[in-house]
Protein backbone atom coordinates (compact mmCIF):
# COMPACT_ATOMS: atom_id res chain seq x y z
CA UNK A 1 0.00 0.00 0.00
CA UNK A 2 1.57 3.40 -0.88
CA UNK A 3 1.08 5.68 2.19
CA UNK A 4 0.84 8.80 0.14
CA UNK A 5 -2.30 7.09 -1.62
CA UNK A 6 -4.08 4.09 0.51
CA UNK A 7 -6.29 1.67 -0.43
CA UNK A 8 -7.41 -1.66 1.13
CA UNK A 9 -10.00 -4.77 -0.30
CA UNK A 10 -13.28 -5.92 1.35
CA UNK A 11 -12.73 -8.57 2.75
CA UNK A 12 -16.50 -10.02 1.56
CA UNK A 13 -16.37 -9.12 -2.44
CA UNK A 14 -12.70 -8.26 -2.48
CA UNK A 15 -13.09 -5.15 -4.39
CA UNK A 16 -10.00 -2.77 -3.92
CA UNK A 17 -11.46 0.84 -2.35
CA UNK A 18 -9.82 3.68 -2.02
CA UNK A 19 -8.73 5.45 1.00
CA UNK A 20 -8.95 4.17 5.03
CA UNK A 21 -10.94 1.72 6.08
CA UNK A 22 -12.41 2.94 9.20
CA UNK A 23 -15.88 3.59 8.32
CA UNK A 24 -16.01 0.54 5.81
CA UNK A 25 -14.48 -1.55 9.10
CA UNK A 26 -16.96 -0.23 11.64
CA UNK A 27 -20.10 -0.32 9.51
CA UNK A 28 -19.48 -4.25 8.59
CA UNK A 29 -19.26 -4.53 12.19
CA UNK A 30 -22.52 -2.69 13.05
CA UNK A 31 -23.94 -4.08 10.04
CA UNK A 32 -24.70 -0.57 8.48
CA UNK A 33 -25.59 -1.22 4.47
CA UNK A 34 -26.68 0.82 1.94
CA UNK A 35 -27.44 3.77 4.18
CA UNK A 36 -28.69 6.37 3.02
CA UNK A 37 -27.25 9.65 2.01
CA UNK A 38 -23.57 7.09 2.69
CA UNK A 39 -21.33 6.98 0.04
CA UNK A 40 -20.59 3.18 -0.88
CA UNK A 41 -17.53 1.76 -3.02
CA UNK A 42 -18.28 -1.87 -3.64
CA UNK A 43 -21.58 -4.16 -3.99
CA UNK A 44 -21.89 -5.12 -0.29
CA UNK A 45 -22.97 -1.42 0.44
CA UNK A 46 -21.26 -0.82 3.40
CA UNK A 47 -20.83 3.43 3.95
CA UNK A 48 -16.96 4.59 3.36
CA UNK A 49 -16.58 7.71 4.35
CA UNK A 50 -16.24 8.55 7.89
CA UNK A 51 -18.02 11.91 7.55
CA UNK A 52 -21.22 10.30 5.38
CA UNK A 53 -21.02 8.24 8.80
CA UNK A 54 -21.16 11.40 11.15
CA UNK A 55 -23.99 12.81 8.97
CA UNK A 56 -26.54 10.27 8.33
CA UNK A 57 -25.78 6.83 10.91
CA UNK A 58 -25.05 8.84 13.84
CA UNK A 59 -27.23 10.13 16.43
CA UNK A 60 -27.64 12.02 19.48
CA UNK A 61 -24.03 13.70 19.91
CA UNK A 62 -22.75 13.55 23.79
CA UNK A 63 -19.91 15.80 23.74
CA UNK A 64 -16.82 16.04 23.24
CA UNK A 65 -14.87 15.08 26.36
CA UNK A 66 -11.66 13.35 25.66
CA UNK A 67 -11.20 11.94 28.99
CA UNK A 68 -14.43 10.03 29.00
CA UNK A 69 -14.32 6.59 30.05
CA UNK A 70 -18.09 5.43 28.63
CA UNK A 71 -17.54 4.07 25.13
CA UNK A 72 -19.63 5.76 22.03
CA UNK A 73 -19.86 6.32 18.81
CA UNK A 74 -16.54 8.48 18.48
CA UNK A 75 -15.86 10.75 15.24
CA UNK A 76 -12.65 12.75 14.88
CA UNK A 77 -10.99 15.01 12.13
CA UNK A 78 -7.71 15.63 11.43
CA UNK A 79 -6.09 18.95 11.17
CA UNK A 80 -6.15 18.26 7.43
CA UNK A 81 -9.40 17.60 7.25
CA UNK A 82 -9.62 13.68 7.21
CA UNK A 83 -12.11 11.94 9.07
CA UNK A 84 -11.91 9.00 11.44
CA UNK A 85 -14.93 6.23 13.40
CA UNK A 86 -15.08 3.86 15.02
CA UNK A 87 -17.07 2.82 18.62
CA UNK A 88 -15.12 3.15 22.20
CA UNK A 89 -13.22 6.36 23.46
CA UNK A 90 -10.42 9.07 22.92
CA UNK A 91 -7.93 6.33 23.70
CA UNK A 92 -9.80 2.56 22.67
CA UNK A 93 -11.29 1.23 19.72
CA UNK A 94 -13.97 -2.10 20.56
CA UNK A 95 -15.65 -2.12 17.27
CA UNK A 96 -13.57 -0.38 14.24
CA UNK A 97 -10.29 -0.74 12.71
CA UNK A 98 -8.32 -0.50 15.90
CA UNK A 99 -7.08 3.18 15.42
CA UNK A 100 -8.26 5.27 18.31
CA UNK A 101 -8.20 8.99 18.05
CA UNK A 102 -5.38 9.72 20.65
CA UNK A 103 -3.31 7.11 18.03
CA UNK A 104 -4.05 9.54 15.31
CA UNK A 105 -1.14 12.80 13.73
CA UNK A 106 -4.19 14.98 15.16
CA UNK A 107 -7.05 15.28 16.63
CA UNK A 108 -8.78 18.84 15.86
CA UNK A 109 -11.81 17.73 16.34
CA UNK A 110 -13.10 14.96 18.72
CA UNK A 111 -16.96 14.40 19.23
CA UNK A 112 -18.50 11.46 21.11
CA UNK A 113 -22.32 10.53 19.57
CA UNK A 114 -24.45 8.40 21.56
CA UNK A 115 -26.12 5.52 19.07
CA UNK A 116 -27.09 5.57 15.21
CA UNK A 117 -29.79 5.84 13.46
């Protein structure tokens, strides 16, 4: 995988996306298919962008505490803009692709949502 330019396969239909996978991870987890308003790259329909995530699967937004020890719905964005999900806290991942926020170059913005839709 070139860093500069990632990509990754589905592990179901083995088609080759583009970018992270940690919406594509966390919504095979949660079981979140052709959702809409979600941006899908390959037949399963599972969502792959973390921000079509934030937008249209998550719900009720908790706050934005860093040092909360409850696990969520997390999303953060990177100073560059990139988004990141996945379910647990600032510093665990239980359901997602194992990168928690604190893991992350940045965290600019951190907010903690409380289930989906």
């Amino acid at each position: 995988m070139n860093p500069s330019n990632p990509s990754f396969d589905c592990p179901d239909c083995k088609t080759n996306i583009p970018g992270t996978n940690c919406a594509h991870e966390l919504s095979r987890l949660m079981r979140w298919t052709k959702k809409a308003g979600c941006y899908s790259y390959c037949p399963c329909g599972y969502p792959v962008r973390a921000k079509d995530i934030r937008d249209n699967v998550f719900s009720g937004f908790i706050d934005s505490n860093r040092e909360a020890t409850e696990e969520a719905l997390i999303y953060c964005e990177t100073n560059n803009g990139g988004g990141h999900v996945y379910f647990g806290t600032y510093n665990t991942v239980s359901k997602g692709n194992g990168k928690a926020a604190s893991n992350l170059s940045s965290c600019a913005v951190f907010k903690r949502y409380l289930s989906y839709i």
